[in-house]
C-alpha atoms as a PDB file:
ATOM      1  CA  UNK A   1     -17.799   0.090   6.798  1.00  0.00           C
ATOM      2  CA  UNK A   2     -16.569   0.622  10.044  1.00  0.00           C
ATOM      3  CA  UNK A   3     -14.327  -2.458  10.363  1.00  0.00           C
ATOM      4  CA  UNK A   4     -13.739  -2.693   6.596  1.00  0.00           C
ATOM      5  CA  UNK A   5     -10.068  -1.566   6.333  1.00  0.00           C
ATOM      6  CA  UNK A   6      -8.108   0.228   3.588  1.00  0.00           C
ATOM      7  CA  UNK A   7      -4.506   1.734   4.649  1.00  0.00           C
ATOM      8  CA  UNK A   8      -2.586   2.473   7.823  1.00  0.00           C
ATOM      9  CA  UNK A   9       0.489   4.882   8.986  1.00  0.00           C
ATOM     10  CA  UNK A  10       2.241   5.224  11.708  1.00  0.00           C
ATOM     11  CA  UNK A  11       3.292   8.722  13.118  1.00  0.00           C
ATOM     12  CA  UNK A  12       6.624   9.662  15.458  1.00  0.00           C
ATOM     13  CA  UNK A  13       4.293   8.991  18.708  1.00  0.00           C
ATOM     14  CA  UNK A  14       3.258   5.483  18.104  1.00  0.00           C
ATOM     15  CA  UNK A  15      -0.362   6.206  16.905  1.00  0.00           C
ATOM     16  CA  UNK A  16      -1.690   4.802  14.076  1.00  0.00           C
ATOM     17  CA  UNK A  17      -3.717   6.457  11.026  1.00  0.00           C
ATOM     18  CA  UNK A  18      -6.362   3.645  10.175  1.00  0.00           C
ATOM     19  CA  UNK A  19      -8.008   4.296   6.560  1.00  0.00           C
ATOM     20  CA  UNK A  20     -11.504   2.838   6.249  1.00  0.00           C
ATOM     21  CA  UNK A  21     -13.590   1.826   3.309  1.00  0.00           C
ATOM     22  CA  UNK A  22     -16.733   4.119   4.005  1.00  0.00           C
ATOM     23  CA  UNK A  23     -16.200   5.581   7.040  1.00  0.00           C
ATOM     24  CA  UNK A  24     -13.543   7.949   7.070  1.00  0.00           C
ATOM     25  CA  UNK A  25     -10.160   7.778   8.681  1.00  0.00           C
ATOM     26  CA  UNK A  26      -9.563   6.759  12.056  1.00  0.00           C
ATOM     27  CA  UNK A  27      -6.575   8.091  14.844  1.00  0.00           C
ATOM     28  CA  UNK A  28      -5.762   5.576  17.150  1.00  0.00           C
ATOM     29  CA  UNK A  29      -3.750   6.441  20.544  1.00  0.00           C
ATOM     30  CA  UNK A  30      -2.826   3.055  21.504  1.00  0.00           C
ATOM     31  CA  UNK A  31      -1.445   4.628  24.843  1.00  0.00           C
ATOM     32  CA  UNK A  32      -5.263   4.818  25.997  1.00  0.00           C
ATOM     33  CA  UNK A  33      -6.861   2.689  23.195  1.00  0.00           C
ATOM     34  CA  UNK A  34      -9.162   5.581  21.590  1.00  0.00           C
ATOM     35  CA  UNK A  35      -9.983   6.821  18.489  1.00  0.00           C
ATOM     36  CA  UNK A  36     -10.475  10.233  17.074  1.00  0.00           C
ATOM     37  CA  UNK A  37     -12.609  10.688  14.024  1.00  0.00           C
ATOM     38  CA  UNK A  38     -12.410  12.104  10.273  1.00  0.00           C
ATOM     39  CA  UNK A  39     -14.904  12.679   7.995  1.00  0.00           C
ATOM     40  CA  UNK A  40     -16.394  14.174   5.357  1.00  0.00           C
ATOM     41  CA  UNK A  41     -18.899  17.017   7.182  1.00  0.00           C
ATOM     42  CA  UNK A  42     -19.703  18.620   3.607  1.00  0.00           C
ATOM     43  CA  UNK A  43     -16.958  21.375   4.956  1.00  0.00           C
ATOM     44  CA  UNK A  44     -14.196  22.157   2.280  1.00  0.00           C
ATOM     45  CA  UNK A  45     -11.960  21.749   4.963  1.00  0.00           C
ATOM     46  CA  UNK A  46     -13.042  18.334   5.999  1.00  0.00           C
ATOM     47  CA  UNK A  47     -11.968  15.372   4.942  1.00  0.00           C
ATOM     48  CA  UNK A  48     -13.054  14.931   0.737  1.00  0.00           C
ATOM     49  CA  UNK A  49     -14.196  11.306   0.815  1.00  0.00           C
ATOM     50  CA  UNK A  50     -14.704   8.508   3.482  1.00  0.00           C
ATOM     51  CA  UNK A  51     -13.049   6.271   1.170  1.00  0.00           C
ATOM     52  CA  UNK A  52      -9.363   5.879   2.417  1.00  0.00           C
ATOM     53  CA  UNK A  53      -6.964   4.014  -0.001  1.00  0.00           C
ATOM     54  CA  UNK A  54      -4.150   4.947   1.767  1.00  0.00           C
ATOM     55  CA  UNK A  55      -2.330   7.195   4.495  1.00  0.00           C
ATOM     56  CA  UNK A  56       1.260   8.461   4.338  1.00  0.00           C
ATOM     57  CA  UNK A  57       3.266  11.116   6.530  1.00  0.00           C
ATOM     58  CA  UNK A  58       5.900  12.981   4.641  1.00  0.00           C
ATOM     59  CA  UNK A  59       8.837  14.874   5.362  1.00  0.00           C
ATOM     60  CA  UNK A  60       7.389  17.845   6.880  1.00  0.00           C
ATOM     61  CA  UNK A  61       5.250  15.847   9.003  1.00  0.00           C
ATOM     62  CA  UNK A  62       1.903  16.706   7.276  1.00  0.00           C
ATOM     63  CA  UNK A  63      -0.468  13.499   6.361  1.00  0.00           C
ATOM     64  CA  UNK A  64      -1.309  12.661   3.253  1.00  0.00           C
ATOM     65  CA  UNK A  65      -4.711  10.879   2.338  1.00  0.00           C
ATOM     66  CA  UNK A  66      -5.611   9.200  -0.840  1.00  0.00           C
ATOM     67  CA  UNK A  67      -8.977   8.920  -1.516  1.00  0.00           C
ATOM     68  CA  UNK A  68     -11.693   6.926  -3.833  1.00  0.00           C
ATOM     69  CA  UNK A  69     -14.269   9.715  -5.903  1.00  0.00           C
ATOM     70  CA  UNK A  70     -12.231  12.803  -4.709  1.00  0.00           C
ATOM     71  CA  UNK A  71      -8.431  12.856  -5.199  1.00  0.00           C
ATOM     72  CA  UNK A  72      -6.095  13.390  -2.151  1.00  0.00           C
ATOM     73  CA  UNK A  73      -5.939  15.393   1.024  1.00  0.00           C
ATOM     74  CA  UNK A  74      -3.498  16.638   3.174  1.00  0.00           C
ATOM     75  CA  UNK A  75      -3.525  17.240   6.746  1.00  0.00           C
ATOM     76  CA  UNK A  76      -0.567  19.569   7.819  1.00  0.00           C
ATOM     77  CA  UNK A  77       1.068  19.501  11.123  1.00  0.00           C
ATOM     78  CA  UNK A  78      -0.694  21.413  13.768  1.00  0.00           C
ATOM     79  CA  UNK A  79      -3.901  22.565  11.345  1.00  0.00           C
ATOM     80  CA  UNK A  80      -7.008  20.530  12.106  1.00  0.00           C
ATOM     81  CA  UNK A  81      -8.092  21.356   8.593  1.00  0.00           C
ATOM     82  CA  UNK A  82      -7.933  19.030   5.465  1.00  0.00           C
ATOM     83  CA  UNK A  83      -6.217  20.890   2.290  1.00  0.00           C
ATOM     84  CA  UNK A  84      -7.873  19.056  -0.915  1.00  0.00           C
ATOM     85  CA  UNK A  85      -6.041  17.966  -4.734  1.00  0.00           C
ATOM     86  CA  UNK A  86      -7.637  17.251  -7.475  1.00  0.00           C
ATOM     87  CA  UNK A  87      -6.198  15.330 -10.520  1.00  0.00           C
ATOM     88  CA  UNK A  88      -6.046  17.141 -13.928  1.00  0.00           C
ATOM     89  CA  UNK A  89      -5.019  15.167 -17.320  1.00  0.00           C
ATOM     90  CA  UNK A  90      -4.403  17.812 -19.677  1.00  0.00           C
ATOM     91  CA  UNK A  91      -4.582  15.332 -22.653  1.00  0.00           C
ATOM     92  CA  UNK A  92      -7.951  14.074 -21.727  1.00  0.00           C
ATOM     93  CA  UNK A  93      -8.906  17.354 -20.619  1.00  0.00           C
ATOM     94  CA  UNK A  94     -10.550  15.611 -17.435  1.00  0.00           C
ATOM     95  CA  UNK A  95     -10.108  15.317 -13.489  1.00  0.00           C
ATOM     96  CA  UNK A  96      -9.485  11.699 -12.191  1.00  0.00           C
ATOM     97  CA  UNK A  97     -11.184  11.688  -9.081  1.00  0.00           C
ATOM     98  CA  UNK A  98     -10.398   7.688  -7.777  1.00  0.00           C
ATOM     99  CA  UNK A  99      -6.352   7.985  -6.400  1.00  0.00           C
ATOM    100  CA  UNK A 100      -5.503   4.819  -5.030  1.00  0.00           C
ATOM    101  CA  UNK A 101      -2.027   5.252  -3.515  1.00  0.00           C
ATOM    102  CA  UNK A 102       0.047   8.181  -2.035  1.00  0.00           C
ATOM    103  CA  UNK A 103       3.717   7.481  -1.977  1.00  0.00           C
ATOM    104  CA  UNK A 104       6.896   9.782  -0.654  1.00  0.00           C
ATOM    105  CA  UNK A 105      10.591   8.394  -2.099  1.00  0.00           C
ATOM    106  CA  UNK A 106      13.671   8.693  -0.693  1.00  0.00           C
ATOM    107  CA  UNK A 107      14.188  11.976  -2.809  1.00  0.00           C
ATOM    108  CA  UNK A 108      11.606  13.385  -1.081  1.00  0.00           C
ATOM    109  CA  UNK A 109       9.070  13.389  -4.153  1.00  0.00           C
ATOM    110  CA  UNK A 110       5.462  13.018  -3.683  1.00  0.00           C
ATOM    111  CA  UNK A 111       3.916   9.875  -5.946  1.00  0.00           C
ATOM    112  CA  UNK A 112      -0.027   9.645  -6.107  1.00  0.00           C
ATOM    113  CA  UNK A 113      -1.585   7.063  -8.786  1.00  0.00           C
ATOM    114  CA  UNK A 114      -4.837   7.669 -10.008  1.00  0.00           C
ATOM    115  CA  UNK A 115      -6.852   4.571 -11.203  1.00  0.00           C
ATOM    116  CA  UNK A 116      -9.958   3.344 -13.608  1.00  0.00           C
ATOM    117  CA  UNK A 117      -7.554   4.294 -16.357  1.00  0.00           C
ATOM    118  CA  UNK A 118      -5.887   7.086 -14.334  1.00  0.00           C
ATOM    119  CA  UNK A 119      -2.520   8.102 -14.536  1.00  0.00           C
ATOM    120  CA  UNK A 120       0.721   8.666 -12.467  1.00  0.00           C
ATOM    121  CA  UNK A 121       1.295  12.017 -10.597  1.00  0.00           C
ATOM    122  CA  UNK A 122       3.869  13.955  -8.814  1.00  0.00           C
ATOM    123  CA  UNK A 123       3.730  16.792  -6.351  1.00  0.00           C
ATOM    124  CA  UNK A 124       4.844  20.514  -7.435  1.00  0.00           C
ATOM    125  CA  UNK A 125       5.776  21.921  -4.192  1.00  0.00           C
ATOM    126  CA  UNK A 126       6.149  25.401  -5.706  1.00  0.00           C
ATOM    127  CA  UNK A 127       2.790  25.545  -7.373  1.00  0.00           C
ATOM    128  CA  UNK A 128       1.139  23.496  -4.255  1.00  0.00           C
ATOM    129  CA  UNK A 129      -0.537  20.854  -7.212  1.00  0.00           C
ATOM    130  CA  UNK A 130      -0.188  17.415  -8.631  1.00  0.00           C
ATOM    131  CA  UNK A 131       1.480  17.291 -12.533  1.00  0.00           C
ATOM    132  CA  UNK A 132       1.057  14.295 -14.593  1.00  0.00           C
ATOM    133  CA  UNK A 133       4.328  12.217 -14.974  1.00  0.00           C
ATOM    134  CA  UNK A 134       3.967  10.363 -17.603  1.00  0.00           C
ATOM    135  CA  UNK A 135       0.182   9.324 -19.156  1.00  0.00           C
ATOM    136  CA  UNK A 136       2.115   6.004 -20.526  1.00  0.00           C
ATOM    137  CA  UNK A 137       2.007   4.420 -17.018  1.00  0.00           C
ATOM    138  CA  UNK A 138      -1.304   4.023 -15.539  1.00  0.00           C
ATOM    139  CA  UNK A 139      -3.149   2.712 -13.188  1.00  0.00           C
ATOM    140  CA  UNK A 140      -0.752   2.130 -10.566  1.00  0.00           C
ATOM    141  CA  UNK A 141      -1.606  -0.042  -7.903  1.00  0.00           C
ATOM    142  CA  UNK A 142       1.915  -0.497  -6.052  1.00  0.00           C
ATOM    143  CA  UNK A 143       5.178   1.954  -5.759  1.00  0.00           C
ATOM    144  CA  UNK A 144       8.287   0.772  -3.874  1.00  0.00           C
ATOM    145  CA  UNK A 145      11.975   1.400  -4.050  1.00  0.00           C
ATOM    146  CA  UNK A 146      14.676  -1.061  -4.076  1.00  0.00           C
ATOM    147  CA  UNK A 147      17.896  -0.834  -1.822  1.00  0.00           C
ATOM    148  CA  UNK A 148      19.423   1.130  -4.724  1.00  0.00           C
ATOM    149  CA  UNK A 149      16.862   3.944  -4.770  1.00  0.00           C
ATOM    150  CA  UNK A 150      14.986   2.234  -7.772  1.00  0.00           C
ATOM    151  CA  UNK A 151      11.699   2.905  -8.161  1.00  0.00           C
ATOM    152  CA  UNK A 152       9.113   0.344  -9.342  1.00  0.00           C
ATOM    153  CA  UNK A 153       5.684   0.261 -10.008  1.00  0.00           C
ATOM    154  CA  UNK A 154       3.062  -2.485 -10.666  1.00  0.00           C
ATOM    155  CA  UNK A 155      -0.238  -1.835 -12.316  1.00  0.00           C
ATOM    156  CA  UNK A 156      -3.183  -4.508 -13.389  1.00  0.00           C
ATOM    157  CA  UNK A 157      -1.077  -6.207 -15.841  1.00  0.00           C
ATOM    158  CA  UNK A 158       2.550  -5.251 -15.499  1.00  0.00           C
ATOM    159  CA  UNK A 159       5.934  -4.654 -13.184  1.00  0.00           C
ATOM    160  CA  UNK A 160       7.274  -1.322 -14.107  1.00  0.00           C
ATOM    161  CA  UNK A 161      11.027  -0.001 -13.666  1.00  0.00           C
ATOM    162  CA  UNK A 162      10.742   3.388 -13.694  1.00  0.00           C
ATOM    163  CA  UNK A 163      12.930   5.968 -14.746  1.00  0.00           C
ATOM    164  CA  UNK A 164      12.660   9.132 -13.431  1.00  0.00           C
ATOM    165  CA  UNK A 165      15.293  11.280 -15.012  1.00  0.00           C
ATOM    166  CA  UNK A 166      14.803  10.049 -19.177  1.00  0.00           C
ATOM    167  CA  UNK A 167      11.347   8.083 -18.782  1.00  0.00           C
ATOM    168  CA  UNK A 168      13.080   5.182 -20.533  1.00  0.00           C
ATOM    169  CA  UNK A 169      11.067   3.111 -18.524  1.00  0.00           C
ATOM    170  CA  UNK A 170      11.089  -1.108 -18.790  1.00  0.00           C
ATOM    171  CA  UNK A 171       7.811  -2.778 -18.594  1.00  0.00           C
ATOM    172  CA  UNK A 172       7.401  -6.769 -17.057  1.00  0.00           C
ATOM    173  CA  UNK A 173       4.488  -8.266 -18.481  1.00  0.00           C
ATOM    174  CA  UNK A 174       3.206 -10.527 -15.448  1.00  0.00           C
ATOM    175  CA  UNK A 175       0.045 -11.117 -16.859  1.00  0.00           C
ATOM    176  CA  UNK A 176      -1.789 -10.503 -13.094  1.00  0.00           C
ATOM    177  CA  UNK A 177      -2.340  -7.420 -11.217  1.00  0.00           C
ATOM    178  CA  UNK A 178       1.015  -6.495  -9.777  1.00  0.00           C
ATOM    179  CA  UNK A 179      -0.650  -5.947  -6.020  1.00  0.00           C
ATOM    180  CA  UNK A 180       3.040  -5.310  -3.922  1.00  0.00           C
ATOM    181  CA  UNK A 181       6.381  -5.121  -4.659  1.00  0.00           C
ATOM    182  CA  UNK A 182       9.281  -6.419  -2.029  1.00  0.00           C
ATOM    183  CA  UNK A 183      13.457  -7.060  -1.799  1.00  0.00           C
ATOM    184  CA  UNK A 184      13.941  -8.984   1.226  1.00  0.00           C
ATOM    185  CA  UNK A 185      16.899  -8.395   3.101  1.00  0.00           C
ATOM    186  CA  UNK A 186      18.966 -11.549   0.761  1.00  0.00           C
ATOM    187  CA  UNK A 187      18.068  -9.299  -2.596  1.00  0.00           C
ATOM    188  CA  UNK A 188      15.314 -11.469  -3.583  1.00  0.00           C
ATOM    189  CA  UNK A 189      12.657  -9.300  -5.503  1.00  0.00           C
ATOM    190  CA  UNK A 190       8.934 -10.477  -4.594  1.00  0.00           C
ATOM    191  CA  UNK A 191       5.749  -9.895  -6.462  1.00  0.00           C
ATOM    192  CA  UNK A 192       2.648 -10.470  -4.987  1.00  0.00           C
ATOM    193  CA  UNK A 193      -0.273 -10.857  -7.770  1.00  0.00           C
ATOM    194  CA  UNK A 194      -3.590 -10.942  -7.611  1.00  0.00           C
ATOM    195  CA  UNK A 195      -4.432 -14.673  -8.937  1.00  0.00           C
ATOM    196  CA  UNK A 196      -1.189 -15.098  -9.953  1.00  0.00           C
ATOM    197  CA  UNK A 197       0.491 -15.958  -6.797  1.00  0.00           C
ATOM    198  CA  UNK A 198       3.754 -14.991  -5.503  1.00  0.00           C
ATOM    199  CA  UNK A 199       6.856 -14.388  -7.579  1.00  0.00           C
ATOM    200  CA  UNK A 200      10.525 -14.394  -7.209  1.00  0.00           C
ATOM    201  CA  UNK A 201      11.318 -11.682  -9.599  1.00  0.00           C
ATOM    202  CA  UNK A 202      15.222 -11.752 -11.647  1.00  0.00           C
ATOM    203  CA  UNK A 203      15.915  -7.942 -12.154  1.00  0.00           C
ATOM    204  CA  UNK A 204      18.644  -9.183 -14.688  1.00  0.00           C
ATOM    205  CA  UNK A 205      17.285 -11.001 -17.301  1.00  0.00           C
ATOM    206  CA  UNK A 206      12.914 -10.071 -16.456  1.00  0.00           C
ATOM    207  CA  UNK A 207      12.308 -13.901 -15.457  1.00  0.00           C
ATOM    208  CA  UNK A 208      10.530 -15.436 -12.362  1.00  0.00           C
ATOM    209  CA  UNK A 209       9.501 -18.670 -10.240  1.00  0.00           C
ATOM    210  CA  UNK A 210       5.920 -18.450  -9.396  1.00  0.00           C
ATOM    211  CA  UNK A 211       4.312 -19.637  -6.052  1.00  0.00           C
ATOM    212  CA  UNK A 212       0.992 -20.733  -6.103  1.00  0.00           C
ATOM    213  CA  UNK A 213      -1.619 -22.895  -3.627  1.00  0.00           C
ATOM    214  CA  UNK A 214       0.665 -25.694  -5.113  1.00  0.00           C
ATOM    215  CA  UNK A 215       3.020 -25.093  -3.449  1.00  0.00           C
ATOM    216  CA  UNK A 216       1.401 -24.611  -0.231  1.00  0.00           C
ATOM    217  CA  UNK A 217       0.019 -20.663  -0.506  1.00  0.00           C
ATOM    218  CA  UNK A 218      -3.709 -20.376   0.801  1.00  0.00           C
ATOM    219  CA  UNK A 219      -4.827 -18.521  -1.551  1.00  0.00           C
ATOM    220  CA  UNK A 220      -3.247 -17.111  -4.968  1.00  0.00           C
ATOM    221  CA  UNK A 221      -3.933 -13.288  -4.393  1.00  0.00           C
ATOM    222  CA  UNK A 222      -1.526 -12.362  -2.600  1.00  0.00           C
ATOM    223  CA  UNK A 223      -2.172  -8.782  -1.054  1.00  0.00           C
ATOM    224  CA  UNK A 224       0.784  -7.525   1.321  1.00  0.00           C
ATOM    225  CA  UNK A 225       4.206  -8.401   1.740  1.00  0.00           C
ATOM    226  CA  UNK A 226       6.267  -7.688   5.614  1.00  0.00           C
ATOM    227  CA  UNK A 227       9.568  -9.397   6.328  1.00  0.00           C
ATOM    228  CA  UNK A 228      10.482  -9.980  10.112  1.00  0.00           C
ATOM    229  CA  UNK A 229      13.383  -9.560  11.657  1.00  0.00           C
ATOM    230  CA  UNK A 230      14.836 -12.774  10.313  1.00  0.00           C
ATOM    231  CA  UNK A 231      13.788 -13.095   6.735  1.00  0.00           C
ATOM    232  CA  UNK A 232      10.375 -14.764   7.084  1.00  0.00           C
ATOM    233  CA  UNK A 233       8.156 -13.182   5.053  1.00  0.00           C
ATOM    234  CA  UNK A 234       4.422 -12.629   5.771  1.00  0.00           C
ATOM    235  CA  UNK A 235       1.627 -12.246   3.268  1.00  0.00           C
ATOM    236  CA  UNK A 236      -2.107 -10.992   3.463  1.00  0.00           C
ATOM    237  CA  UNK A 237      -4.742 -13.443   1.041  1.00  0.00           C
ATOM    238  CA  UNK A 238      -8.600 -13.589   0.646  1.00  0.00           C
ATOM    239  CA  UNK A 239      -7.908 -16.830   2.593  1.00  0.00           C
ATOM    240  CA  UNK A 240      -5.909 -15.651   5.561  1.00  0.00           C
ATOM    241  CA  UNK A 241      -2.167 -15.030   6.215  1.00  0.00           C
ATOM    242  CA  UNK A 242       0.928 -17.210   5.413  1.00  0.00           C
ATOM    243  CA  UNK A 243       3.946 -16.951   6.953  1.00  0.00           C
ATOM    244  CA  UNK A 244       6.872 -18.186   4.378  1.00  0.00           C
ATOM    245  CA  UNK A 245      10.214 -18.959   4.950  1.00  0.00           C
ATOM    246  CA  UNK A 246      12.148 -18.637   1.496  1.00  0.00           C
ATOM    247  CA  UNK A 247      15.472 -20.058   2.047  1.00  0.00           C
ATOM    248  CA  UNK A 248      13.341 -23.384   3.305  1.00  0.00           C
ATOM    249  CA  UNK A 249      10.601 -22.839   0.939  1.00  0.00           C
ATOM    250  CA  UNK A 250       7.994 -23.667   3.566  1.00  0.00           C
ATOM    251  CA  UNK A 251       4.679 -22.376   4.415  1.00  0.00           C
ATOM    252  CA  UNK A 252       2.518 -22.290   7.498  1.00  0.00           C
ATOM    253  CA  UNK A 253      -0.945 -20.668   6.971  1.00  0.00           C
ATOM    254  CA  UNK A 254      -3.293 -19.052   9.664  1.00  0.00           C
ATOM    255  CA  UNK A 255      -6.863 -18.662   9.629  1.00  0.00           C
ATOM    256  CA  UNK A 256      -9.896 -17.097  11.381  1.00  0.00           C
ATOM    257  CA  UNK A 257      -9.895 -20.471  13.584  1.00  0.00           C
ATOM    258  CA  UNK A 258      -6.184 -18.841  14.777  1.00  0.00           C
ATOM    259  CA  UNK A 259      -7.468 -15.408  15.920  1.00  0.00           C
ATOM    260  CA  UNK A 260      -7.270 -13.326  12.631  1.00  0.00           C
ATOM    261  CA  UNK A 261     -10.017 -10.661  12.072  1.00  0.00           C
ATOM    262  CA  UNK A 262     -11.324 -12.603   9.208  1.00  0.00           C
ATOM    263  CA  UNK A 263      -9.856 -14.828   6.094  1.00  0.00           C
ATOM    264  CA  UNK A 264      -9.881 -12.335   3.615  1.00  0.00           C
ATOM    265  CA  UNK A 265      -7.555  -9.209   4.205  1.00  0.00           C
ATOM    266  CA  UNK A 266      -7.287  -5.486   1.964  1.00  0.00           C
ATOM    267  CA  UNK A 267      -4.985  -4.819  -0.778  1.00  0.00           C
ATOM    268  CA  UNK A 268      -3.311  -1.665   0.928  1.00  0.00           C
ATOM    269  CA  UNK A 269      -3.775  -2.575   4.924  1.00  0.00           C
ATOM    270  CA  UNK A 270      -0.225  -3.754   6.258  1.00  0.00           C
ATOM    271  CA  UNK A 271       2.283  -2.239   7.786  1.00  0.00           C
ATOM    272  CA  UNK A 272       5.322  -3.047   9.720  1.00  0.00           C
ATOM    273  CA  UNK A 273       5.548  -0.850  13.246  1.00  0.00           C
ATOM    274  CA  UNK A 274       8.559   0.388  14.603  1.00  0.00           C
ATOM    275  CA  UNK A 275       8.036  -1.756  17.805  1.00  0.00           C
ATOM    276  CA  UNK A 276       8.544  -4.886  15.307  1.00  0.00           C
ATOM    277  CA  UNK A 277       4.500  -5.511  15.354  1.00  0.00           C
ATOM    278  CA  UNK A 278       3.068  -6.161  12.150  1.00  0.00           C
ATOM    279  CA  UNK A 279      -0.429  -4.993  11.235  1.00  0.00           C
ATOM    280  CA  UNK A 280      -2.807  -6.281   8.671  1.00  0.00           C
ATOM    281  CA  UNK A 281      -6.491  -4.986   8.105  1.00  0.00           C
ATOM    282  CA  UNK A 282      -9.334  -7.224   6.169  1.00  0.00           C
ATOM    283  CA  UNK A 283     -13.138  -6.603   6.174  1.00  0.00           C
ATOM    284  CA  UNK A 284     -13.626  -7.191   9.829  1.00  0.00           C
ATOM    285  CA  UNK A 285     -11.097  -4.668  11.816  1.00  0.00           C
ATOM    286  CA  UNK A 286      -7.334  -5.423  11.881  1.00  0.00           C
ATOM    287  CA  UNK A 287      -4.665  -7.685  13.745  1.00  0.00           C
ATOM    288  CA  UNK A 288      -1.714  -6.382  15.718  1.00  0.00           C
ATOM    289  CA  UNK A 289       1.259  -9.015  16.425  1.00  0.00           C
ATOM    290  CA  UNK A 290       4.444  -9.325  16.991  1.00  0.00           C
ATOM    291  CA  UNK A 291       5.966 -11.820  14.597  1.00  0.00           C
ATOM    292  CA  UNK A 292       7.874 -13.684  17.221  1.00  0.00           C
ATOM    293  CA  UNK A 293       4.967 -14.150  19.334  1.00  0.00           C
ATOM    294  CA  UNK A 294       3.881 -16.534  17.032  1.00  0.00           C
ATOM    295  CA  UNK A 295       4.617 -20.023  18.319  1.00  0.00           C
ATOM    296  CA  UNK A 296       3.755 -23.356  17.106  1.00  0.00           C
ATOM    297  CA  UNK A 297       1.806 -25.963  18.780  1.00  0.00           C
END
């Protein structure tokens, strides 16, 4: 559980937050290579589960962890100590305990998604809890905004356009789990799906081109999404990573034979560094690259 990655974050000093899948969360000070551990003691103010799903730092600089069996934590600047949320649904009248994502907008609002039939929260500030936002959109497994401050969703069978002010949302039925959401720097909307490929999303009319093995993806889950610095756009599979280069529709795959941790990569463990390095986690550790380091041979 050790190597089996969930989540990362990056904080203003160049460390990275690494969320496992068992064993807690990991802080890694790449300036010496070490790691300092988190995990659940059985103290209140430890860390609630050593399930990770994902790792965000807001505004104030506090870090927010999303958890599998008991809700999210956050650690604020400076403290040392864990503060834990739970997840009430006053129509059910129950707690949903499994939160899969954590997720900050540009408005500063805090998004966490519970799942197995959970619902979609936001953060009161004032009353220091998580609210339901609307029970008719659940199980959110993706947030993202587009250059226009849109914010969409994706859950296990749909691409949601969410409205935040009226809740006159628009629901996509894609048919697949909706695993990432991404507008490349062109406009292009992409979906990656889990057995459903990639697809070029049209925000106008709800249409799409789907990518599949066919044309030259290794694998048709596609897990995480990061564009480089010149529009190629790099995916996490169970069957390794694929670089793709949309305006030449081409794809070059890598493997384990190429270096990568294993073939089969996480749903929430990529993340784009602000040295230009790309990270992507999978069941064996992680890899760290820079995109252009990549050469062919």
């Amino acid at each position: 559980s050790n190597n089996f990655i969930n989540s990362f974050c990056e904080d203003d000093k160049g460390n990275i937050w690494v969320g496992t899948s068992g064993a807690g969360l990991r802080y890694w000070k790449r300036s010496n290579n070490t790691y300092d551990l988190y995990i659940n003691t059985g103290n209140d103010a430890s860390l609630s589960s050593n399930y990770v799903t994902g790792v965000m730092k807001d505004d104030h600089n506090d870090l927010w962890a999303s958890t599998w069996f008991h809700g999210v934590n956050r650690l604020k600047a400076g403290s040392g100590k864990f503060e834990r949320f739970s997840f009430y649904n006053p129509k059910t009248k129950e707690t949903e305990y499994n939160v899969w994502l954590v997720y900050q907008d540009r408005l500063k609002n805090i998004w966490a998604s519970t799942v197995n039939n959970g619902t979609l929260y936001t953060f009161n500030r004032q009353l220091n809890q998580f609210e339901i936002f609307d029970e008719r959109i659940v199980d959110v497994q993706c947030l993202t905004e587009d250059r226009n401050g849109e914010l969409w969703a994706g859950n296990y069978g749909s691409l949601i356009h969410i409205d935040r002010q009226k809740k006159s949302h628009q629901f996509y039925p894609i048919g697949y789990t909706v695993r990432f959401i991404h507008e490349d720097i062109h406009k292009n909307f992409w979906i990656g799906t889990e057995g459903g490929g990639l697809l070029l999303f049209n925000r106008t009319n709800g249409t799409y081109q789907r990518f599949t093995t066919g044309e030259g993806l290794p694998n048709n889950n596609v897990l995480r999404i990061l564009e480089d610095q010149h529009g190629i756009l790099w995916m996490s599979t169970y069957n390794g990573l694929c670089r793709f280069d949309p305006v030449n529709n081409s794809f070059r795959n890598f493997t384990y034979a190429d270096g990568l941790q294993s073939n089969q990569f996480s749903f929430n463990a990529a993340l784009p560094l602000r040295s230009g390095e790309f990270l992507f986690g999978g069941i064996k550790g992680f890899n760290i690259f820079h995109p252009d380091s990549i050469k062919e041979s």
